[in-house]
C-alpha atoms as a PDB file:
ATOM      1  CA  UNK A   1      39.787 116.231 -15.185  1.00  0.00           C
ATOM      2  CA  UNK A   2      42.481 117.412 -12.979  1.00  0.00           C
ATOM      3  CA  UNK A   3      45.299 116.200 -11.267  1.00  0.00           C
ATOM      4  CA  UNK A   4      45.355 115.626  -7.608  1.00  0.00           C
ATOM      5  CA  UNK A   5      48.520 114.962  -5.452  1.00  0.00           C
ATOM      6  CA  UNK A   6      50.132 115.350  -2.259  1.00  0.00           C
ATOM      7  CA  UNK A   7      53.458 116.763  -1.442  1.00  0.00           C
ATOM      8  CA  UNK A   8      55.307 117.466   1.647  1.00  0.00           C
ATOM      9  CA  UNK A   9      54.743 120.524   3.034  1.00  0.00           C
ATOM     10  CA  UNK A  10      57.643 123.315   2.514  1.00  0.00           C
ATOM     11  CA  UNK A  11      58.601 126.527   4.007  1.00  0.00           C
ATOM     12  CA  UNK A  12      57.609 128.897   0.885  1.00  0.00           C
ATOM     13  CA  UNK A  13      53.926 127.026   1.790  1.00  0.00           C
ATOM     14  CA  UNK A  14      53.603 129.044   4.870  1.00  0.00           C
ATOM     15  CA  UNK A  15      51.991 132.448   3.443  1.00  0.00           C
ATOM     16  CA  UNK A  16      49.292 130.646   0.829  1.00  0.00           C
ATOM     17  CA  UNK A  17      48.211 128.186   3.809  1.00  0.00           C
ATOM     18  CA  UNK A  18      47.704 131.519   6.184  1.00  0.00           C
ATOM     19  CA  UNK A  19      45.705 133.200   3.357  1.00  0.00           C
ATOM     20  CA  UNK A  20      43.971 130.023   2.595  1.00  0.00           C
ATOM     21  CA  UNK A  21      42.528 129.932   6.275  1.00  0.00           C
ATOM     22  CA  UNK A  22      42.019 133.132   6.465  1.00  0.00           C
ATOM     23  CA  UNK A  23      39.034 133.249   3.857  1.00  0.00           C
ATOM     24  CA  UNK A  24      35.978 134.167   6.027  1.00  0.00           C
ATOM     25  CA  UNK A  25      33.264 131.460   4.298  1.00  0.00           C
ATOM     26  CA  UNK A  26      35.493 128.778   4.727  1.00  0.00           C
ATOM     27  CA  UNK A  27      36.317 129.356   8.495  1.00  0.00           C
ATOM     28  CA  UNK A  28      32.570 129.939   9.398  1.00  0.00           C
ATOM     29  CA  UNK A  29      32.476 126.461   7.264  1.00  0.00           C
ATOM     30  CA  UNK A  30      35.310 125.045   8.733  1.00  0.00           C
ATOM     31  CA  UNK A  31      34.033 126.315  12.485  1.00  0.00           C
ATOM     32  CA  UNK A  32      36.379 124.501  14.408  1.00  0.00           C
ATOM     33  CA  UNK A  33      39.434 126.648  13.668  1.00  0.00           C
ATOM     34  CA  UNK A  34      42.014 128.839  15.588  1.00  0.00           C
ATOM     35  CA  UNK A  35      40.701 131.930  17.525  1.00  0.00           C
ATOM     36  CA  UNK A  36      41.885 134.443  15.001  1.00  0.00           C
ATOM     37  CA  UNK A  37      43.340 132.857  12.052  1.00  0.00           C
ATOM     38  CA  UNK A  38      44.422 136.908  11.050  1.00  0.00           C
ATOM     39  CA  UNK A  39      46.810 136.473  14.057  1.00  0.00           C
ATOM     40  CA  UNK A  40      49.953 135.512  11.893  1.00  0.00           C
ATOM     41  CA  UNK A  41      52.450 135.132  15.078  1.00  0.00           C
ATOM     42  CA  UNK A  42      49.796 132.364  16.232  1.00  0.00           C
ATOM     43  CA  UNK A  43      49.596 130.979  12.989  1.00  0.00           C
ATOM     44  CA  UNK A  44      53.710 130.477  12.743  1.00  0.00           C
ATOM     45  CA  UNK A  45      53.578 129.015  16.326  1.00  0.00           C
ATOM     46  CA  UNK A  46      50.568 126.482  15.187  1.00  0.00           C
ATOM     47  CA  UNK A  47      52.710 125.549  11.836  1.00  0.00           C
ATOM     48  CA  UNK A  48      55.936 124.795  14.091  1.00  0.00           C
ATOM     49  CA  UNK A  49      54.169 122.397  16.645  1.00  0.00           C
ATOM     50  CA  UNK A  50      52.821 120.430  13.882  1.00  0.00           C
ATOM     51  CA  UNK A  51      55.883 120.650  11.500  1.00  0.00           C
ATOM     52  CA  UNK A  52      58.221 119.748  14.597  1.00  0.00           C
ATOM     53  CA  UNK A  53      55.828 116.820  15.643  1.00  0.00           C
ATOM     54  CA  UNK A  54      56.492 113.066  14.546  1.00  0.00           C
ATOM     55  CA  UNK A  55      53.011 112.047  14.861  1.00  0.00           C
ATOM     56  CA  UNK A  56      51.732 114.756  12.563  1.00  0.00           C
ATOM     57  CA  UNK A  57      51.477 113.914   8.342  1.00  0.00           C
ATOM     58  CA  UNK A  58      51.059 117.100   7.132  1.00  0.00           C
ATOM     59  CA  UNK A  59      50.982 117.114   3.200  1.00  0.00           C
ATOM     60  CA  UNK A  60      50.402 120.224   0.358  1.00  0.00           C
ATOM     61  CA  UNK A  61      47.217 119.004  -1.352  1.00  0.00           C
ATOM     62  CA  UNK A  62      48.115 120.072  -5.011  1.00  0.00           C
ATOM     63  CA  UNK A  63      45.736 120.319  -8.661  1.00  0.00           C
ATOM     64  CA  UNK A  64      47.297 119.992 -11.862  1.00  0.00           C
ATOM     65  CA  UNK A  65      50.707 121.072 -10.039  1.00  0.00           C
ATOM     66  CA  UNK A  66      49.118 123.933  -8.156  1.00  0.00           C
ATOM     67  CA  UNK A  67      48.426 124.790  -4.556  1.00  0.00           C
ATOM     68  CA  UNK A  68      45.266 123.828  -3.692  1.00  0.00           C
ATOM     69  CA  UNK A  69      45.161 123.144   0.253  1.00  0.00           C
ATOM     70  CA  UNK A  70      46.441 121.167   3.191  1.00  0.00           C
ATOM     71  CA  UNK A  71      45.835 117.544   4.305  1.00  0.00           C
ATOM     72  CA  UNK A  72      46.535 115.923   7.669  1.00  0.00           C
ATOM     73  CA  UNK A  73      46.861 112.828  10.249  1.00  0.00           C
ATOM     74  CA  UNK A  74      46.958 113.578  13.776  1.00  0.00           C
ATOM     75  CA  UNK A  75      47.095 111.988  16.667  1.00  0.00           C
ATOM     76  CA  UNK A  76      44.334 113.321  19.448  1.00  0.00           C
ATOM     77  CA  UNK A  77      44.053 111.300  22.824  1.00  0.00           C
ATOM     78  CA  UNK A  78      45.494 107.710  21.333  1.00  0.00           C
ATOM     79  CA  UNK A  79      42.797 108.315  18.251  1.00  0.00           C
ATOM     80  CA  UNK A  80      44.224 108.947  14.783  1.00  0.00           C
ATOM     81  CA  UNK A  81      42.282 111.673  12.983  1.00  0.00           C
ATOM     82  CA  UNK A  82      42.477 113.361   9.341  1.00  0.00           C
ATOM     83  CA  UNK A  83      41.695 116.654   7.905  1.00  0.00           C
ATOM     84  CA  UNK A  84      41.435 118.178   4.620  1.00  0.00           C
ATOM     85  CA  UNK A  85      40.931 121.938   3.684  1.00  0.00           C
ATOM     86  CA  UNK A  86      41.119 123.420   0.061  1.00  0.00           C
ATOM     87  CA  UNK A  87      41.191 126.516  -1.169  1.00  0.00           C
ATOM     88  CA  UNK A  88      39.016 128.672  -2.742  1.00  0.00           C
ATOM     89  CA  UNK A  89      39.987 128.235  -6.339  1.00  0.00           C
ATOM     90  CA  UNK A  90      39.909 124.436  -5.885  1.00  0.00           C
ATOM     91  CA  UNK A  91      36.691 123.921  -4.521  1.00  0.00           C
ATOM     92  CA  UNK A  92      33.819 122.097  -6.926  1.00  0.00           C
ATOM     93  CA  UNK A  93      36.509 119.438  -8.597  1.00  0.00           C
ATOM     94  CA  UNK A  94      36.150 117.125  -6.010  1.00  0.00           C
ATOM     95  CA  UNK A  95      39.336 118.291  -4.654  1.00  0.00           C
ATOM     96  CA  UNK A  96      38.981 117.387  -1.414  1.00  0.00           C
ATOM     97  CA  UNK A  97      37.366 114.029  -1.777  1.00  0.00           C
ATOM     98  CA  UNK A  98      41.157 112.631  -4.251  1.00  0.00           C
ATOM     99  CA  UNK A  99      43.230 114.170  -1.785  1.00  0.00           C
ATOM    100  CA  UNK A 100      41.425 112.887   1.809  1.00  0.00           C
ATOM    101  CA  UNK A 101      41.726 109.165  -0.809  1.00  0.00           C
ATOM    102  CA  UNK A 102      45.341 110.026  -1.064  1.00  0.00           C
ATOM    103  CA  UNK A 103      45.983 111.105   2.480  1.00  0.00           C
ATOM    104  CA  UNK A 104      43.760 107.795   4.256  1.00  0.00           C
ATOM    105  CA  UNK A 105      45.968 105.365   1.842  1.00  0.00           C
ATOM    106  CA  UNK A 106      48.997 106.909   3.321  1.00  0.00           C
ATOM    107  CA  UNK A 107      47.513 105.899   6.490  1.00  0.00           C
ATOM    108  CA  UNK A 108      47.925 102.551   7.696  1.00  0.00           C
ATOM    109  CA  UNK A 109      46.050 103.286  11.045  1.00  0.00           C
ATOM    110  CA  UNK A 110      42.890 102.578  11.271  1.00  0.00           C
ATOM    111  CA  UNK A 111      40.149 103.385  12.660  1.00  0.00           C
ATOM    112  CA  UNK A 112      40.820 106.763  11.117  1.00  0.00           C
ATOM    113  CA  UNK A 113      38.285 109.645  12.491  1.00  0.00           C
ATOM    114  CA  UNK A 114      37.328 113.159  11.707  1.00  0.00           C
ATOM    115  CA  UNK A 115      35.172 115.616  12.971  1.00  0.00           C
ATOM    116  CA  UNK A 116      33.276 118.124  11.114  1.00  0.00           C
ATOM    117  CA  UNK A 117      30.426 120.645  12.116  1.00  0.00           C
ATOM    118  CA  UNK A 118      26.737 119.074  11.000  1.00  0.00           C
ATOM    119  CA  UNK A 119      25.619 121.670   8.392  1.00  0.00           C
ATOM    120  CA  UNK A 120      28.896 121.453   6.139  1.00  0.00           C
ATOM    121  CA  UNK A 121      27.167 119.404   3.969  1.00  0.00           C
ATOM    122  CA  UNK A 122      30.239 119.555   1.324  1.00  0.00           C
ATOM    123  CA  UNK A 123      32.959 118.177   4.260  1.00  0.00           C
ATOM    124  CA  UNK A 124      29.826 115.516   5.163  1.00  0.00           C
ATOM    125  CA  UNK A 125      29.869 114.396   2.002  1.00  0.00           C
ATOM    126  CA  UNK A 126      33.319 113.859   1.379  1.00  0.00           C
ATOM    127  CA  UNK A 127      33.786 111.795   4.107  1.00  0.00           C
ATOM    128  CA  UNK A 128      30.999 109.490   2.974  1.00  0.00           C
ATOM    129  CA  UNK A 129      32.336 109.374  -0.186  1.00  0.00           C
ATOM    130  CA  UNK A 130      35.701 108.141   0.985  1.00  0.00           C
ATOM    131  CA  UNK A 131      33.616 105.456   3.330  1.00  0.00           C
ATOM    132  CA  UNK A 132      33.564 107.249   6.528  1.00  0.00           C
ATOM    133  CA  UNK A 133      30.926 106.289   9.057  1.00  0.00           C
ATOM    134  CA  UNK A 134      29.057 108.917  11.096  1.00  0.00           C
ATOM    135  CA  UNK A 135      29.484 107.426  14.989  1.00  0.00           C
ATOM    136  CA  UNK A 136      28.603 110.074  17.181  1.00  0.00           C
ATOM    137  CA  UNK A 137      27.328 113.686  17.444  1.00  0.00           C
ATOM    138  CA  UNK A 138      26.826 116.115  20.249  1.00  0.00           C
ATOM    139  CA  UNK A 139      27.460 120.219  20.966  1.00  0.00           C
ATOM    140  CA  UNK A 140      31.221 121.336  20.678  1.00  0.00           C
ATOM    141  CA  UNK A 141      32.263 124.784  21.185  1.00  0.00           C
ATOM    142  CA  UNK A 142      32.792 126.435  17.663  1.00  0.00           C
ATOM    143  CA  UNK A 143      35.665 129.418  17.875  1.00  0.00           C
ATOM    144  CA  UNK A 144      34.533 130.548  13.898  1.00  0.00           C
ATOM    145  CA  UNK A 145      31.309 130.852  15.133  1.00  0.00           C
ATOM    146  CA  UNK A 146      32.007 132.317  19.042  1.00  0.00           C
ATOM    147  CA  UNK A 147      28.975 129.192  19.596  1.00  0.00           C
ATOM    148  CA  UNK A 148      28.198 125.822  20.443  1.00  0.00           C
ATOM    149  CA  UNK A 149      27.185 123.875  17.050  1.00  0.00           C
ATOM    150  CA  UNK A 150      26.784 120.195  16.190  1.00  0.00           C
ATOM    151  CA  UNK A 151      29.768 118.422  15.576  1.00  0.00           C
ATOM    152  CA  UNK A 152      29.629 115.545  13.716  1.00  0.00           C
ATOM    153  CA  UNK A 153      32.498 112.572  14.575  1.00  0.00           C
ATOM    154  CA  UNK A 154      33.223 110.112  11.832  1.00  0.00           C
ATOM    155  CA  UNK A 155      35.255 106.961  11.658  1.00  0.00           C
ATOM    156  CA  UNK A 156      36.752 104.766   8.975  1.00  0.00           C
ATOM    157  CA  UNK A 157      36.785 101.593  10.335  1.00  0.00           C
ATOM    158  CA  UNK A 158      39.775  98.416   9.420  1.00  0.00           C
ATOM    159  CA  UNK A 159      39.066  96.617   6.426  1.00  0.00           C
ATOM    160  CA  UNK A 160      38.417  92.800   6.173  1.00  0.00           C
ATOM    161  CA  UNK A 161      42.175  92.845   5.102  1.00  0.00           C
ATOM    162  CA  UNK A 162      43.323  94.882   8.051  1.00  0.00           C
ATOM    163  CA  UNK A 163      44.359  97.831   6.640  1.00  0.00           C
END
């Protein structure tokens, strides 16, 4: 079994983060992603908004020491969301699912939400598995896809403890 952590995100991450969301399965997938990820100049801009802002957690999702993605909190209109994406070579050992764990305990906000398209059955499942709550679903304008798809909104709601 492998080892899952999160690190603060570094400068030398840049150029494996731009390939990693560049890979053409995972940003049909992903469908809610930048107009052209290939468009490094946007990317850079993107990465320096979100570095430079307070209200963004923006952690290096690593296995067994290795790069293996990105994980996030945001803030979007007052509501505190999450996002995970892996890479390639880290897909299929439940990856995703240790390192969304890691990033929502980092998180004392709650609720937390995300939003995912309705047929990525992988990124459905692992916010189920981390006890996310489907709580609405309607058409949102897909960029990967140049289309409206389902998007799915989820929510992780306070615990009986408050956390």
């Amino acid at each position: 079994m492998s080892h899952v952590d999160l690190r603060p995100f570094e400068d030398a991450d840049a150029d494996a983060v731009f390939e990693m969301l560049q890979d053409p399965d995972a940003v049909t997938q992903a469908a809610f992603t930048a107009d052209d990820p290939s468009d490094r100049a946007a990317f850079d801009a993107w990465l320096e908004r979100h570095r430079s802002d307070d209200r963004v957690n923006l952690r290096v999702v690593t296995d067994d020491g290795g790069f293996a993605g990105i994980a996030a909190a945001f803030t979007v209109d007052d509501d505190r969301e999450v996002t995970v994406w892996i890479a390639r070579n880290a897909r299929e050992r439940r990856v995703a699912s240790a390192a969304l764990r890691l990033l929502i305990a980092h998180e004392a906000e709650r609720p937390l939400y995300a939003r995912v398209a309705a047929d990525n059955t992988a990124a459905v499942e692992v916010l189920r598995s981390t006890g996310f709550s489907e709580i609405e679903h309607g058409p949102a304008f897909a960029p990967a896809r140049g289309t409206e798809i389902e998007e799915l909104v989820f929510a992780l709601p306070p615990t009986l403890d408050g956390i």
